[in-house]
C-alpha atoms as a PDB file:
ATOM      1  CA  UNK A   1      11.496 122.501 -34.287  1.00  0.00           C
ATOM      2  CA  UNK A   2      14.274 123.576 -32.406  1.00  0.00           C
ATOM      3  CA  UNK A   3      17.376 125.835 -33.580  1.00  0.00           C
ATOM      4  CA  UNK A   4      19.736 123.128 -33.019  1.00  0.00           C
ATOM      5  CA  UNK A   5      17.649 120.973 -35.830  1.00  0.00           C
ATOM      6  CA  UNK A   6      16.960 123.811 -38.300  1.00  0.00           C
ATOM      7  CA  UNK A   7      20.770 123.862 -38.217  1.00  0.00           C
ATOM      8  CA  UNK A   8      21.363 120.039 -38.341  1.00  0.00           C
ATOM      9  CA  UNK A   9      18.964 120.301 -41.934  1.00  0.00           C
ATOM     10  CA  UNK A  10      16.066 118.409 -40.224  1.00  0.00           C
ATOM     11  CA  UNK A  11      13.683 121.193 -41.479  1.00  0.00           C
ATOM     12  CA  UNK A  12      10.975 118.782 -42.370  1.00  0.00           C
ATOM     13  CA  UNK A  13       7.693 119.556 -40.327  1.00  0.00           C
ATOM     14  CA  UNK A  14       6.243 117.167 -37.869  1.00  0.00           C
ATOM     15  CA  UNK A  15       2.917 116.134 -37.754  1.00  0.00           C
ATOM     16  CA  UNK A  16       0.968 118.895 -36.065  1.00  0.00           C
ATOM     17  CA  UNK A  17       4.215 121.369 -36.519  1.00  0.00           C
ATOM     18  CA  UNK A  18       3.362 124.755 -37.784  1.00  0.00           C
ATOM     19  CA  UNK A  19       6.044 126.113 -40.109  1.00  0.00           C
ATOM     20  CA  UNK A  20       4.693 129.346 -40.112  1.00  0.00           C
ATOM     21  CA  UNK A  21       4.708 130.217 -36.455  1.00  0.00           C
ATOM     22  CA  UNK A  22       5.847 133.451 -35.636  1.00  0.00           C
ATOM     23  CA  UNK A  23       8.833 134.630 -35.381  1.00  0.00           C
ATOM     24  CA  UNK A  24       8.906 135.822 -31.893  1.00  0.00           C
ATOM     25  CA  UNK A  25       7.342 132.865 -30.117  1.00  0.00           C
ATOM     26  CA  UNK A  26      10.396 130.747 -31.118  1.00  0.00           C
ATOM     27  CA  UNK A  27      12.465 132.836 -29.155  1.00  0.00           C
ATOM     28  CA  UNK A  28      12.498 132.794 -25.342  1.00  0.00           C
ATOM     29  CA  UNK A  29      10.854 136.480 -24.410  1.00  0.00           C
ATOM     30  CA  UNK A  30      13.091 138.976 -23.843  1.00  0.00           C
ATOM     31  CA  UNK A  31      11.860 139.802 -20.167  1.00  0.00           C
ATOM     32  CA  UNK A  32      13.486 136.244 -18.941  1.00  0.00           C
ATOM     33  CA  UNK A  33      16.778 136.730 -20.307  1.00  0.00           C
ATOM     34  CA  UNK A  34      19.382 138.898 -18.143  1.00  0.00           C
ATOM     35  CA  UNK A  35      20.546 142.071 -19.392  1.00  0.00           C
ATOM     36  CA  UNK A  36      23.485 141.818 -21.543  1.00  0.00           C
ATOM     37  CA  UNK A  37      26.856 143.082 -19.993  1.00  0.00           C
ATOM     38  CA  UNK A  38      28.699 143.481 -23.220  1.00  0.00           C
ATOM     39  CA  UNK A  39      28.719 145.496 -25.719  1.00  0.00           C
ATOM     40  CA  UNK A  40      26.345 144.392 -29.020  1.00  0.00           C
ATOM     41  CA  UNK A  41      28.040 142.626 -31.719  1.00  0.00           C
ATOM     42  CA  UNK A  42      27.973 145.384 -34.909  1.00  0.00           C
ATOM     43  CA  UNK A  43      24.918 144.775 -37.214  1.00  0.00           C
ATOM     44  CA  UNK A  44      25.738 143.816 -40.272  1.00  0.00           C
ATOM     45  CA  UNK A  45      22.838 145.026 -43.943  1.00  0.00           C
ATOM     46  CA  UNK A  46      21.374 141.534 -43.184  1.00  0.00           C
ATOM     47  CA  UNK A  47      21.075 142.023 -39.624  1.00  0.00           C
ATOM     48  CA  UNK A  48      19.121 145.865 -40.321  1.00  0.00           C
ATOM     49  CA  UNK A  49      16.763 143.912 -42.436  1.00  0.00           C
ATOM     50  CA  UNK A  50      15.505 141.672 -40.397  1.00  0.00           C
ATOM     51  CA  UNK A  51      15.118 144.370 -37.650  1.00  0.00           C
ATOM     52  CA  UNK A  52      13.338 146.364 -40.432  1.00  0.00           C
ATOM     53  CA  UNK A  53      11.135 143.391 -41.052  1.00  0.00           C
ATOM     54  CA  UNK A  54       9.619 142.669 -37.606  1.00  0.00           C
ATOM     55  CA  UNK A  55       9.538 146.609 -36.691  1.00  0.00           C
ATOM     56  CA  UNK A  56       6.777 146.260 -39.653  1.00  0.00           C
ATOM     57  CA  UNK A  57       5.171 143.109 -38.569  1.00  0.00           C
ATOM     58  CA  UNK A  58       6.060 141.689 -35.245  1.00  0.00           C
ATOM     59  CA  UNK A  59       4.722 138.293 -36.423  1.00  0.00           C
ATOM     60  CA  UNK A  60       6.485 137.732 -39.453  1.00  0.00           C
ATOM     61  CA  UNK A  61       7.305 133.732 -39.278  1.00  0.00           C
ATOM     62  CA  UNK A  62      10.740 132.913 -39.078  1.00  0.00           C
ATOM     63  CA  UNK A  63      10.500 131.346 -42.977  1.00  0.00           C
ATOM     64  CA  UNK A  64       9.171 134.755 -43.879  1.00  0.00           C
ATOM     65  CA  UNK A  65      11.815 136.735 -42.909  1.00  0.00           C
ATOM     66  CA  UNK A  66      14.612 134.221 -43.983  1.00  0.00           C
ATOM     67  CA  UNK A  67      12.705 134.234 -47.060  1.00  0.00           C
ATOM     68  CA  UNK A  68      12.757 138.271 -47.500  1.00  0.00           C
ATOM     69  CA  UNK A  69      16.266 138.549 -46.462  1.00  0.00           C
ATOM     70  CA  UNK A  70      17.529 135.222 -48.646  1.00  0.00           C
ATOM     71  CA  UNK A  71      19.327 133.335 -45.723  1.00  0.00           C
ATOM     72  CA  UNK A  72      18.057 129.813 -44.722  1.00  0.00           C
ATOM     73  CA  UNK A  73      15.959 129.404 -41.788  1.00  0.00           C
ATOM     74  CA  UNK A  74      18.369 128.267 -39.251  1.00  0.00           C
ATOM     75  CA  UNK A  75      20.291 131.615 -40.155  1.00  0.00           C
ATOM     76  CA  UNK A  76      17.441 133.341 -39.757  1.00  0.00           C
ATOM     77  CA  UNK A  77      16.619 131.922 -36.120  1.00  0.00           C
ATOM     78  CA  UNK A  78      19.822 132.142 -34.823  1.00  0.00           C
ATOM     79  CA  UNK A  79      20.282 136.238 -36.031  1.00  0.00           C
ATOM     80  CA  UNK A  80      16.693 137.056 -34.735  1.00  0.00           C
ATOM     81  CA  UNK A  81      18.009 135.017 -31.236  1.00  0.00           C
ATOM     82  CA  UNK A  82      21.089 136.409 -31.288  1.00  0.00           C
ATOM     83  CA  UNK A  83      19.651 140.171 -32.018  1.00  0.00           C
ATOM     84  CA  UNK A  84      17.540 139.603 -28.219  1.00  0.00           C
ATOM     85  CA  UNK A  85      20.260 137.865 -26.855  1.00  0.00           C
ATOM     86  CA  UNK A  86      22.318 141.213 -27.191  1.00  0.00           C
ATOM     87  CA  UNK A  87      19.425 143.221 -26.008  1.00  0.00           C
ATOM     88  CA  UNK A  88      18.711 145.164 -29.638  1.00  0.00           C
ATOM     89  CA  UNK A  89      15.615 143.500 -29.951  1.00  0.00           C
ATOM     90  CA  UNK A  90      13.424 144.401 -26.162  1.00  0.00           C
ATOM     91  CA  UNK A  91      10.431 142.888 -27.095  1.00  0.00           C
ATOM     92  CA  UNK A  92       7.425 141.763 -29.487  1.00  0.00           C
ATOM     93  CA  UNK A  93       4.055 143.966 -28.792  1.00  0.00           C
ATOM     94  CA  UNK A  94       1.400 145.404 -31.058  1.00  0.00           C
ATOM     95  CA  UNK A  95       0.717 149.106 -31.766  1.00  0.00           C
ATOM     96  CA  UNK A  96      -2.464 150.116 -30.389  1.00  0.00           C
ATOM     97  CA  UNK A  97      -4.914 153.024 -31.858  1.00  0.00           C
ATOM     98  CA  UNK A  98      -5.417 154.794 -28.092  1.00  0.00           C
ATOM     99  CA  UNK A  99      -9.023 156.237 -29.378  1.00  0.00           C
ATOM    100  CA  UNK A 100     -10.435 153.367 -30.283  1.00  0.00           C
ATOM    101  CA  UNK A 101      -9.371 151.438 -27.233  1.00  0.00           C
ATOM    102  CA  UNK A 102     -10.676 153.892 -24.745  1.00  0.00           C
ATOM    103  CA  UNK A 103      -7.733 156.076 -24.514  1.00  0.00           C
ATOM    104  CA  UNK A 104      -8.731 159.137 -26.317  1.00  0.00           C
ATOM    105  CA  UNK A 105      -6.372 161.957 -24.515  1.00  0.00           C
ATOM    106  CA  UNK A 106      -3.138 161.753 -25.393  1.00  0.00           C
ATOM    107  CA  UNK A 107      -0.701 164.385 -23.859  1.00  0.00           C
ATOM    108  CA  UNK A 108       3.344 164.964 -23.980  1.00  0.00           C
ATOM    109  CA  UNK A 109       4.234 166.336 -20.172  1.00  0.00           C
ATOM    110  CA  UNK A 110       7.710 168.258 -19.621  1.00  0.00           C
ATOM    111  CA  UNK A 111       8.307 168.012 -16.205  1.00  0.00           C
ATOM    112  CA  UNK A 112      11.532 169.924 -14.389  1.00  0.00           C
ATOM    113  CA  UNK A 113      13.248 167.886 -11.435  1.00  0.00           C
ATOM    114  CA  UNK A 114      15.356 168.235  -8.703  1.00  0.00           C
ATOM    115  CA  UNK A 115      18.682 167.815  -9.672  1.00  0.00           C
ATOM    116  CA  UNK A 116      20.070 163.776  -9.285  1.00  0.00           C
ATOM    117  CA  UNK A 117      16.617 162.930  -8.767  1.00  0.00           C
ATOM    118  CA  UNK A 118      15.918 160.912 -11.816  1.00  0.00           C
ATOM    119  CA  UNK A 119      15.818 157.299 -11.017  1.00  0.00           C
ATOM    120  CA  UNK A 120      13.319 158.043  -8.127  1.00  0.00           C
ATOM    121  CA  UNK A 121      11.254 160.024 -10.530  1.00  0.00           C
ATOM    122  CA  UNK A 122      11.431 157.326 -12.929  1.00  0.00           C
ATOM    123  CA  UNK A 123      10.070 155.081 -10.481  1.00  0.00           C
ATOM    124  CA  UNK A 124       7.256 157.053  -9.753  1.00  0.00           C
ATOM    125  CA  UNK A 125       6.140 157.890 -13.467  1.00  0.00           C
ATOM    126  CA  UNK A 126       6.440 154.331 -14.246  1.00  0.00           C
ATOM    127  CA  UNK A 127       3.147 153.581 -11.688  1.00  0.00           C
ATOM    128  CA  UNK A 128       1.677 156.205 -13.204  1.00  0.00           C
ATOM    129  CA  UNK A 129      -1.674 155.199 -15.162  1.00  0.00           C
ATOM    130  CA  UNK A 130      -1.939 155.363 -18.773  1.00  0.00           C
ATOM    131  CA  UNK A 131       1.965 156.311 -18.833  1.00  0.00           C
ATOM    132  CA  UNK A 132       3.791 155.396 -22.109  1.00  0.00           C
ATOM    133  CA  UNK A 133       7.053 156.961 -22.592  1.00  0.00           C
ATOM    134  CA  UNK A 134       9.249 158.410 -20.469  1.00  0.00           C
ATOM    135  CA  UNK A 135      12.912 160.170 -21.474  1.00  0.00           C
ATOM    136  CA  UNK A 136      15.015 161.794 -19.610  1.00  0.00           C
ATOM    137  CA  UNK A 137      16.223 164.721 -21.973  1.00  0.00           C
ATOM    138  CA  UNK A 138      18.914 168.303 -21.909  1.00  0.00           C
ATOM    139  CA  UNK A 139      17.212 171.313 -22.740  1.00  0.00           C
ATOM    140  CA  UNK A 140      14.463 173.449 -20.653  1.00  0.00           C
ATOM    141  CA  UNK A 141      12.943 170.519 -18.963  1.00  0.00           C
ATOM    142  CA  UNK A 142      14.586 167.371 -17.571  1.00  0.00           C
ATOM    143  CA  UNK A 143      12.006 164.591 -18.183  1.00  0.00           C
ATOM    144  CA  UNK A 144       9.569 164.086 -21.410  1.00  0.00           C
ATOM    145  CA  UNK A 145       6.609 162.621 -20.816  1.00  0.00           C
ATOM    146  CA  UNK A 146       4.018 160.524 -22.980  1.00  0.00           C
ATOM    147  CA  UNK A 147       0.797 159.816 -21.165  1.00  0.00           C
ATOM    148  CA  UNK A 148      -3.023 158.656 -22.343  1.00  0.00           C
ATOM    149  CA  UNK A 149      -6.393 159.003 -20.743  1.00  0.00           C
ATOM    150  CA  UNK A 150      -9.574 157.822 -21.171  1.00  0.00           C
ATOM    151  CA  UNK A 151     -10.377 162.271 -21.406  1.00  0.00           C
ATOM    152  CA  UNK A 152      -9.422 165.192 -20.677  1.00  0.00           C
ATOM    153  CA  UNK A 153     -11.146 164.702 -17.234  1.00  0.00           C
ATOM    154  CA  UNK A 154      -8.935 161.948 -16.399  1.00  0.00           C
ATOM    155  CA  UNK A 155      -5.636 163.488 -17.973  1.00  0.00           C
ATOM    156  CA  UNK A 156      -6.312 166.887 -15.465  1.00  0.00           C
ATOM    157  CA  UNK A 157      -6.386 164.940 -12.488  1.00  0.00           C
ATOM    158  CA  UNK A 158      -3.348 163.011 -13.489  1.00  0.00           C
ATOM    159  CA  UNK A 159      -1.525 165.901 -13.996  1.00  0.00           C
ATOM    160  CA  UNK A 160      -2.545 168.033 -11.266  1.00  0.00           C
ATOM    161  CA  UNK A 161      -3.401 165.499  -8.368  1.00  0.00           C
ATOM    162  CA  UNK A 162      -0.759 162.597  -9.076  1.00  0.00           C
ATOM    163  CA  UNK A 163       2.171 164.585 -11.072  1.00  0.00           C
ATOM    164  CA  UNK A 164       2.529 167.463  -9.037  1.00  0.00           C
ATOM    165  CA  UNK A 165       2.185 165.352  -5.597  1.00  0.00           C
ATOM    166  CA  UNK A 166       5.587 163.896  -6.170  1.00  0.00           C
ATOM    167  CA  UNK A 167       8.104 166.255  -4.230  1.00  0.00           C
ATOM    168  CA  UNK A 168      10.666 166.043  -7.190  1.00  0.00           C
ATOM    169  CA  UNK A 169       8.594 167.399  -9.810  1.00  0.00           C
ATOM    170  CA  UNK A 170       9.263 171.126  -9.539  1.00  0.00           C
ATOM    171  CA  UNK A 171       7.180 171.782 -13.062  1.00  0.00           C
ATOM    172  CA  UNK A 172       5.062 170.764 -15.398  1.00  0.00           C
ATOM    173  CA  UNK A 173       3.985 171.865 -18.752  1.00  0.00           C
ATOM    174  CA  UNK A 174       1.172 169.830 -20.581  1.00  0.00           C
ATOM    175  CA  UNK A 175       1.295 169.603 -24.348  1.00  0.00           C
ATOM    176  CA  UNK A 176      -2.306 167.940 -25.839  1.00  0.00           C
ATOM    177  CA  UNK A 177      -1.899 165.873 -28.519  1.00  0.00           C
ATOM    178  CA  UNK A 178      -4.512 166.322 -31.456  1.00  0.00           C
ATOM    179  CA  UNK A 179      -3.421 163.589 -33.952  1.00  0.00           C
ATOM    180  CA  UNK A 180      -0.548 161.437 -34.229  1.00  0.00           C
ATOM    181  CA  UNK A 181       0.731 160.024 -37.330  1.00  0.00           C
ATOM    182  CA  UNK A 182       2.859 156.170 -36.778  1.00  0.00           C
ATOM    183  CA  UNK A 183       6.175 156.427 -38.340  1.00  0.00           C
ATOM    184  CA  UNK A 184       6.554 152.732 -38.597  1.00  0.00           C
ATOM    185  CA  UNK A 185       3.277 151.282 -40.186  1.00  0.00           C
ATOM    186  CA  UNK A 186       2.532 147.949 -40.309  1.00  0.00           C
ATOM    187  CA  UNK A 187       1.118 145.671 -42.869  1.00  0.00           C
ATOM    188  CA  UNK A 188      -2.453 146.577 -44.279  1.00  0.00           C
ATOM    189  CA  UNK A 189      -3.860 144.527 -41.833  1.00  0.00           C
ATOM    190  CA  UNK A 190      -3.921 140.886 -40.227  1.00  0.00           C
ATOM    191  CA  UNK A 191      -6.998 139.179 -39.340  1.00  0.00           C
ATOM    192  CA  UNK A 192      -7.965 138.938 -35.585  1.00  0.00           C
ATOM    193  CA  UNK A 193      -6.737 135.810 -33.731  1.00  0.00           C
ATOM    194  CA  UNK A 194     -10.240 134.509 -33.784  1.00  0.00           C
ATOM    195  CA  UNK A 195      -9.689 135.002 -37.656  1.00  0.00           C
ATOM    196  CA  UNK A 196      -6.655 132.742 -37.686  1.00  0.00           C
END
């Protein structure tokens, strides 16, 4: 069912139609759609909701969340379209436990740079293997870091083979991480897609 008919009132399912498709495969994904060149719209309590909503559980159906936040479904649609469409909303992905899929090293790297030479630095990290945050941040270092390895093994060479190989990086300080703690947990759980 398209926006345009949600709106119209034609909400009645068609034969075959799943009413409780997720949210975020209604929309067209964020990584076709240019990058916006204006400024946001402000987001209004409803608005924060719904963000609130699909930070928890990415595949909230668009019923459920006009449910939750008590505004029909075409309202629903067209803020959760119109919250990409301004670029607030990247992307839909799942959070991933790194131990259990293979990825049991986790480390935080500082690295200082040569001055201006951030977007080529960028670049670089960004091919990096197993890299999953980077910031560029004011302080004592310049860049922040977020990398995870299969072990420790694999985390050393990263750092001292393919890190300190690019001529940017003037530093590096490696910070192991021993637990992490997800400030955004989703719901108890959902049953695999096989489950579905």
């Amino acid at each position: 069912m398209t926006a345009e008919q949600m709106a119209a009132g034609q909400d009645r399912a068609e034969p075959g139609e799943d009413r409780a498709e997720p949210a975020m495969s209604r929309a067209e994904p964020p990584a076709s759609r240019p990058e916006p060149i204006f400024p946001p719209r402000p987001l209004d309590a409803i608005d924060r909701d719904i963000l609130h909503i699909l930070q928890t559980d990415g595949r909230a159906s668009i019923r459920s969340v006009a449910e939750r936040v008590h505004v029909s479904r075409a309202n629903a649609y067209a803020r959760i379209n119109r919250l990409i469409d301004d670029g607030v909303i990247r992307g839909f992905s799942a959070r991933v436990d790194h131990e259990r899929a293979g990825q049991g090293a986790s480390a935080y790297i500082t690295l200082k740079i040569v001055q201006n030479s951030w977007r080529t630095v960028r670049e670089q990290l960004r091919a990096l293997p197993g890299a999953a945050h980077i910031a560029l941040v004011s302080g004592d270092f310049d860049v922040l870091l977020l990398v995870h390895a299969p072990d420790n093994r694999t985390l050393r060479e990263l750092v001292l083979t393919r890190l300190q190989a690019i001529p940017e990086v003037l530093s590096t300080r490696t910070l192991l991480v021993f637990e992490e703690t997800d400030l955004h947990p989703g719901p108890a759980a959902h049953p695999a897609p096989e489950q579905l």
